[in-house]
Protein backbone atom coordinates (compact mmCIF):
# COMPACT_ATOMS: atom_id res chain seq x y z
CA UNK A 1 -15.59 -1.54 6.62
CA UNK A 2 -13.33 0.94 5.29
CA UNK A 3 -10.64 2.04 7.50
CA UNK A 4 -9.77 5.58 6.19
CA UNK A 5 -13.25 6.65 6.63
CA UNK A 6 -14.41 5.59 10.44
CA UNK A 7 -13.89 7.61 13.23
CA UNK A 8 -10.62 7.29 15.68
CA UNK A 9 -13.73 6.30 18.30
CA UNK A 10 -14.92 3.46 16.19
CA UNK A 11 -11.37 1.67 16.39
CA UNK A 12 -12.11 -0.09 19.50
CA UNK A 13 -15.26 -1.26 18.18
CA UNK A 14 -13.30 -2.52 15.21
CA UNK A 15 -10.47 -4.48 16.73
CA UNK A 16 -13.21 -6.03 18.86
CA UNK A 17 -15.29 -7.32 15.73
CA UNK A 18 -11.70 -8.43 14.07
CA UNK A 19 -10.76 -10.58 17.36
CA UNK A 20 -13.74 -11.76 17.32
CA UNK A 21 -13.43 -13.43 13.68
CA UNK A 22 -10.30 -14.92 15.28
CA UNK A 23 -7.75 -12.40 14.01
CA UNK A 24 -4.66 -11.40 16.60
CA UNK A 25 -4.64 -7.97 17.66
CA UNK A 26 -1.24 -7.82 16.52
CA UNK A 27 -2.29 -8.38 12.95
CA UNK A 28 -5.35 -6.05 12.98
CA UNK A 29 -3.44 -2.66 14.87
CA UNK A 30 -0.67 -3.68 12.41
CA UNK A 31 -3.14 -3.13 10.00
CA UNK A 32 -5.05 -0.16 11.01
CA UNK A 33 -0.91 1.50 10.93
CA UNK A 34 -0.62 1.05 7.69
CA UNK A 35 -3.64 2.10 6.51
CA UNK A 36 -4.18 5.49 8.93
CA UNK A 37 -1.85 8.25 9.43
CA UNK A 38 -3.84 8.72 13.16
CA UNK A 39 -2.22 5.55 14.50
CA UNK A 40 1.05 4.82 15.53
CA UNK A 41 2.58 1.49 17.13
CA UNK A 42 4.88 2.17 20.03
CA UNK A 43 7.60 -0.14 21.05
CA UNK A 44 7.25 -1.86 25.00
CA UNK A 45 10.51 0.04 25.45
CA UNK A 46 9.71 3.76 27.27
CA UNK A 47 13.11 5.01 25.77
CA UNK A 48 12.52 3.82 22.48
CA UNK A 49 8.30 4.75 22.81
CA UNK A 50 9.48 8.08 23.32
CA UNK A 51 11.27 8.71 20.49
CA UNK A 52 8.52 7.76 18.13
CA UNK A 53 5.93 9.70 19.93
CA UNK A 54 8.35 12.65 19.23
CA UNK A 55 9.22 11.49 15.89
CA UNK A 56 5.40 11.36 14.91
CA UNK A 57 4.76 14.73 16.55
CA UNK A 58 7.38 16.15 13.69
CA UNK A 59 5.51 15.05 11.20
């Protein structure tokens, strides 16, 4: 499956099949950031969160 081409709906669907090959979801969202401009990994920290939300809202 090509991740530049499905549809921001069709992640879900995706990280389900990947967990379900055994894969962490930590490896496979890690993933999907490289790969798609759309998706973004936010820190656990609000303070910190909300600075890259901001930061990828510049871009």
């Amino acid at each position: 499956m090509n991740l530049k081409e499905i549809d921001i709906d069709q992640i879900q669907d995706y990280i389900q099949q990947e967990k379900g090959k055994g894969r962490s979801i930590k490896e496979i969202v890690k993933e999907l950031a490289e790969i798609r401009s759309d998706v973004t990994i936010l820190s656990h920290d609000p303070v910190i969160s909300k600075q890259q939300i901001l930061a990828a809202l510049e871009k």
